[in-house]
N, C-alpha and C. Protein backbone atom coordinates (compact mmCIF):
# COMPACT_ATOMS: atom_id res chain seq x y z
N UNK A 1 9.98 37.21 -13.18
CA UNK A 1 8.70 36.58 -13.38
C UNK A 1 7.56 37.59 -13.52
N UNK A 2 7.58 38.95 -12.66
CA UNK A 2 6.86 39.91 -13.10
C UNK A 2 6.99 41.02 -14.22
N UNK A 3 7.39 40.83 -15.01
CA UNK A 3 7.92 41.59 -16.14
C UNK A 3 7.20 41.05 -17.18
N UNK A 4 7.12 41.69 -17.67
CA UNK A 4 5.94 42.22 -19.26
C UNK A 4 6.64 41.26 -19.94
N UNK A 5 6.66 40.32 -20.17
CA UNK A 5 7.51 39.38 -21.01
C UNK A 5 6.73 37.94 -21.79
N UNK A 6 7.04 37.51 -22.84
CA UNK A 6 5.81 36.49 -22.90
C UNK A 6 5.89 35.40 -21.94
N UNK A 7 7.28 34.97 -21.60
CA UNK A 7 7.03 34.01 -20.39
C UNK A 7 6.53 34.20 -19.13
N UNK A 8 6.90 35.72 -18.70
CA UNK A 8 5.86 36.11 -17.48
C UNK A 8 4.59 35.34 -17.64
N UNK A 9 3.82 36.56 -18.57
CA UNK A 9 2.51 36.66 -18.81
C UNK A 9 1.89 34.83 -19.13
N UNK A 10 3.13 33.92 -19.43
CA UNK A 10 2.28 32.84 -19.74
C UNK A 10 2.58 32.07 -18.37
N UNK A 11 3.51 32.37 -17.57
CA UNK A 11 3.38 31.91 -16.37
C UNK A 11 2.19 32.07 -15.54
N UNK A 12 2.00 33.45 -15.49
CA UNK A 12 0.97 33.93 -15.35
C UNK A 12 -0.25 32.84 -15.20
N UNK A 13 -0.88 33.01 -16.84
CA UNK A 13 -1.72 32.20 -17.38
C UNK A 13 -1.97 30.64 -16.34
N UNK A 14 -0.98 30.34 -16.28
CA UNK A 14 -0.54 28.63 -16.06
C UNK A 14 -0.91 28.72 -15.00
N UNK A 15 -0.53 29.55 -14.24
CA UNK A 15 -0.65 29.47 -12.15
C UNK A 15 -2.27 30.14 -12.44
N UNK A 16 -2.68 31.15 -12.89
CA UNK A 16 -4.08 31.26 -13.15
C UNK A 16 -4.82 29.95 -12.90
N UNK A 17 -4.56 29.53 -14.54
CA UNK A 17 -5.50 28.53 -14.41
C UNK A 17 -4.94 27.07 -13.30
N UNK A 18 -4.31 27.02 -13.48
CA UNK A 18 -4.22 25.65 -11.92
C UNK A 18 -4.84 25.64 -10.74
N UNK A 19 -4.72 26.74 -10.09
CA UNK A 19 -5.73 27.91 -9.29
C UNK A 19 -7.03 27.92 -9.70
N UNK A 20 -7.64 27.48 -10.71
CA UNK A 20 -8.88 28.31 -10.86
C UNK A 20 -9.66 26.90 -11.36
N UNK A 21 -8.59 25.71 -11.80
CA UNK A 21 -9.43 24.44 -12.59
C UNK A 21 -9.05 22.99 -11.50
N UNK A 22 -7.49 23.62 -10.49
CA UNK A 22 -7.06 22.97 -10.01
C UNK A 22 -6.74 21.46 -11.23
N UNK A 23 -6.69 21.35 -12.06
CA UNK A 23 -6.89 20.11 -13.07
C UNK A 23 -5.51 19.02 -12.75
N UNK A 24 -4.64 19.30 -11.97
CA UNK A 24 -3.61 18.21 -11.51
C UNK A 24 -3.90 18.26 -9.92
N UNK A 25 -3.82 16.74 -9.67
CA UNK A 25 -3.91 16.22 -8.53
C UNK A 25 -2.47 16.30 -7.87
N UNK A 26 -1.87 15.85 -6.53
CA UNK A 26 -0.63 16.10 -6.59
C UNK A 26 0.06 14.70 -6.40
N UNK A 27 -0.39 14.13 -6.58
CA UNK A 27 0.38 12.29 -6.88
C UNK A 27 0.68 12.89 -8.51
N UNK A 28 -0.21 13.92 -9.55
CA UNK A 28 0.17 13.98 -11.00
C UNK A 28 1.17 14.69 -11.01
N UNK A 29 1.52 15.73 -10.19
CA UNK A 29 2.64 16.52 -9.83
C UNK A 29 3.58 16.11 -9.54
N UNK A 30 3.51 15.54 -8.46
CA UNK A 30 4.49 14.60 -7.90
C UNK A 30 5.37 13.79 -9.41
N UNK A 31 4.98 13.14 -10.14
CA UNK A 31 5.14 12.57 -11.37
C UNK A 31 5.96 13.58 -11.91
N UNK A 32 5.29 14.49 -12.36
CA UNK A 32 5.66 15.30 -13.49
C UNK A 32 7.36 16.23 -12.79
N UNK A 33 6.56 16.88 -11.40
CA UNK A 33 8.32 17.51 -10.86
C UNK A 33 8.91 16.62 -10.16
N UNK A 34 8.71 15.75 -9.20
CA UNK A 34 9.48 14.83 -8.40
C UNK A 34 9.18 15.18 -6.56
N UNK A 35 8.30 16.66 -6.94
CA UNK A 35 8.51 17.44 -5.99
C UNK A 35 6.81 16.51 -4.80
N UNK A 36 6.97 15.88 -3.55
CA UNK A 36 5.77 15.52 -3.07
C UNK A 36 5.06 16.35 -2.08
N UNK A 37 3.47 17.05 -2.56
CA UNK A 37 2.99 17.22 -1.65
C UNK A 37 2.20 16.77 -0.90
N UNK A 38 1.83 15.53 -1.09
CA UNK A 38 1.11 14.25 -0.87
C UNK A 38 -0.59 14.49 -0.77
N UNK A 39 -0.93 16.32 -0.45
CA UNK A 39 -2.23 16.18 -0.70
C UNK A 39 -2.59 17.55 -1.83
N UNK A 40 -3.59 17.33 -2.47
CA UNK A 40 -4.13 17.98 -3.41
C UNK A 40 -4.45 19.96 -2.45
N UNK A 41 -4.66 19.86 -1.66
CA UNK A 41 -4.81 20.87 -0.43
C UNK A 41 -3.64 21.48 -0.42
N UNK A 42 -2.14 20.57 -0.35
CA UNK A 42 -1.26 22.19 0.24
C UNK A 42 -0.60 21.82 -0.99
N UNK A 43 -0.88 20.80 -2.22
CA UNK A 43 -0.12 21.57 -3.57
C UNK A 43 -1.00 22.71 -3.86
N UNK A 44 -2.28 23.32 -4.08
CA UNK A 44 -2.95 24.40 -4.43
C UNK A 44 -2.91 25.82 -3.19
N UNK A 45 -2.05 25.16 -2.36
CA UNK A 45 -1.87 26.33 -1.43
C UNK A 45 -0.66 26.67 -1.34
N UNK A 46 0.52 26.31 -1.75
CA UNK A 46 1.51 26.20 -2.21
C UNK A 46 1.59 27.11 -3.44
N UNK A 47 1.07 26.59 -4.24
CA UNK A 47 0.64 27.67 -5.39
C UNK A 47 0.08 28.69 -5.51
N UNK A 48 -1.03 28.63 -4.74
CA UNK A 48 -1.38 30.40 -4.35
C UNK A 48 -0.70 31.33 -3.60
N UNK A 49 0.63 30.43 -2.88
CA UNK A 49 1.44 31.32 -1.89
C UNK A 49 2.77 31.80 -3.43
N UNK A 50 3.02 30.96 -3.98
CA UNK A 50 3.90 31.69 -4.86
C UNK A 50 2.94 32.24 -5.89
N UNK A 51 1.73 32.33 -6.44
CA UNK A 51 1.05 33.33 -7.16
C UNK A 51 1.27 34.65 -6.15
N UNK A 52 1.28 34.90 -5.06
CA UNK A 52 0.73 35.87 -4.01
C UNK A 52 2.35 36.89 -4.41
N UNK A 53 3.31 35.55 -4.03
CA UNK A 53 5.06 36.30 -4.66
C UNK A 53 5.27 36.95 -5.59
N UNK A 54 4.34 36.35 -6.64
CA UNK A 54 5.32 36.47 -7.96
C UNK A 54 4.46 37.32 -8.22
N UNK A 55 2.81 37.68 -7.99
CA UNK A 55 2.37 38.60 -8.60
C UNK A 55 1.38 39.61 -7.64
N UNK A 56 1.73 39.45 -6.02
CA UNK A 56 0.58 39.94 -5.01
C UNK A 56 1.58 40.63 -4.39
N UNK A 57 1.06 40.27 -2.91
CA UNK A 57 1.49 41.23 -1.83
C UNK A 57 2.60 40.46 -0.98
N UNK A 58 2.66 38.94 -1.29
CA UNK A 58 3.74 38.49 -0.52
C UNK A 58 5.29 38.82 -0.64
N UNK A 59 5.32 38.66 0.44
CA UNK A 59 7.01 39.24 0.36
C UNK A 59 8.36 38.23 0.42
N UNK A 60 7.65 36.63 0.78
CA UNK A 60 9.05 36.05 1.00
C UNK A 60 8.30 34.88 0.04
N UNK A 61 9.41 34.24 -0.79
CA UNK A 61 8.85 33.25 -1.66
C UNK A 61 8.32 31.79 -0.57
N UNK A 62 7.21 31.23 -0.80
CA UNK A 62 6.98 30.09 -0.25
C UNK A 62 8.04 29.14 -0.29
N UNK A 63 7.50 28.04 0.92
CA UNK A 63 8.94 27.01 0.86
C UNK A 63 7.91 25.65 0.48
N UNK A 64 9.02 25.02 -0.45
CA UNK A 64 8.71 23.66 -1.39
C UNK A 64 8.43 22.88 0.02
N UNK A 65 7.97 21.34 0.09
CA UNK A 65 8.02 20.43 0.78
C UNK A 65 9.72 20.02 1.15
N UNK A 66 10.11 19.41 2.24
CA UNK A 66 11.29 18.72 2.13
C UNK A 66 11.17 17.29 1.19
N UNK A 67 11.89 17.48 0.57
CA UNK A 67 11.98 15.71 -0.11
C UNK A 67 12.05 14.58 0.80
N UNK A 68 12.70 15.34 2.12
CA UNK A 68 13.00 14.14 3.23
C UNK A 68 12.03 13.79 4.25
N UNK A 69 11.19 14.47 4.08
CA UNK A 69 10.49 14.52 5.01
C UNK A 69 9.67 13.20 4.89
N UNK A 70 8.69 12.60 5.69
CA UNK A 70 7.76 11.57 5.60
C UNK A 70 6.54 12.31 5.53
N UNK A 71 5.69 11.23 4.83
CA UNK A 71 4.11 11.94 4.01
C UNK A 71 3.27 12.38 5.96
N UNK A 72 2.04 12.72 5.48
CA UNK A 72 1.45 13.22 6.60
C UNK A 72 1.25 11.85 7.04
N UNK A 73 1.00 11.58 8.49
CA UNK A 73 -0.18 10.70 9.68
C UNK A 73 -1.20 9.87 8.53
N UNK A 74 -2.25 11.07 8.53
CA UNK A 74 -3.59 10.69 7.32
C UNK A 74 -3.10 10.00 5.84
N UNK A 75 -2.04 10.93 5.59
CA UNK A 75 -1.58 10.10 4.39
C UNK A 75 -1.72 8.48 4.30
N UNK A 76 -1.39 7.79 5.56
CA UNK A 76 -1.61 6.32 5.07
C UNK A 76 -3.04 5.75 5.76
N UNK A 77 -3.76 6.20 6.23
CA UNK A 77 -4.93 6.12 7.12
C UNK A 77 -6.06 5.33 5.91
């Protein structure tokens, strides 16, 4: 993913801007991968932890949500 490559560099791009416009909510995410983070908060923190992997100082890749898990407390509030 860090390699000079056009898919790097457009990965790149993509986590850039999501990060920077935030422009998907994560109920739209949710949709699109299957994957739930039920709030808009730890899908964009989620994402800055694997921007940090793939192109910073982190050292262990972030971990996805469990699929099994149940949404937060607040979630149904």
């Amino acid at each position: 993913m860090v390699r000079d490559t056009p898919f790097a560099r457009h990965l790149q791009e993509a986590l850039e801007h999501l990060l920077r416009e935030r422009s998907v909510s994560a109920a739209e995410w949710c949709r699109m991968t299957g994957v739930s983070f039920w709030e808009d908060d730890r899908l964009y923190a989620y994402l800055q932890d694997l921007y940090g992997y793939f192109y910073g100082d982190r050292k262990e890749p972030p971990v996805a949500p469990d699929p099994e898990a149940p949404p937060p407390e607040k979630f149904w509030a």
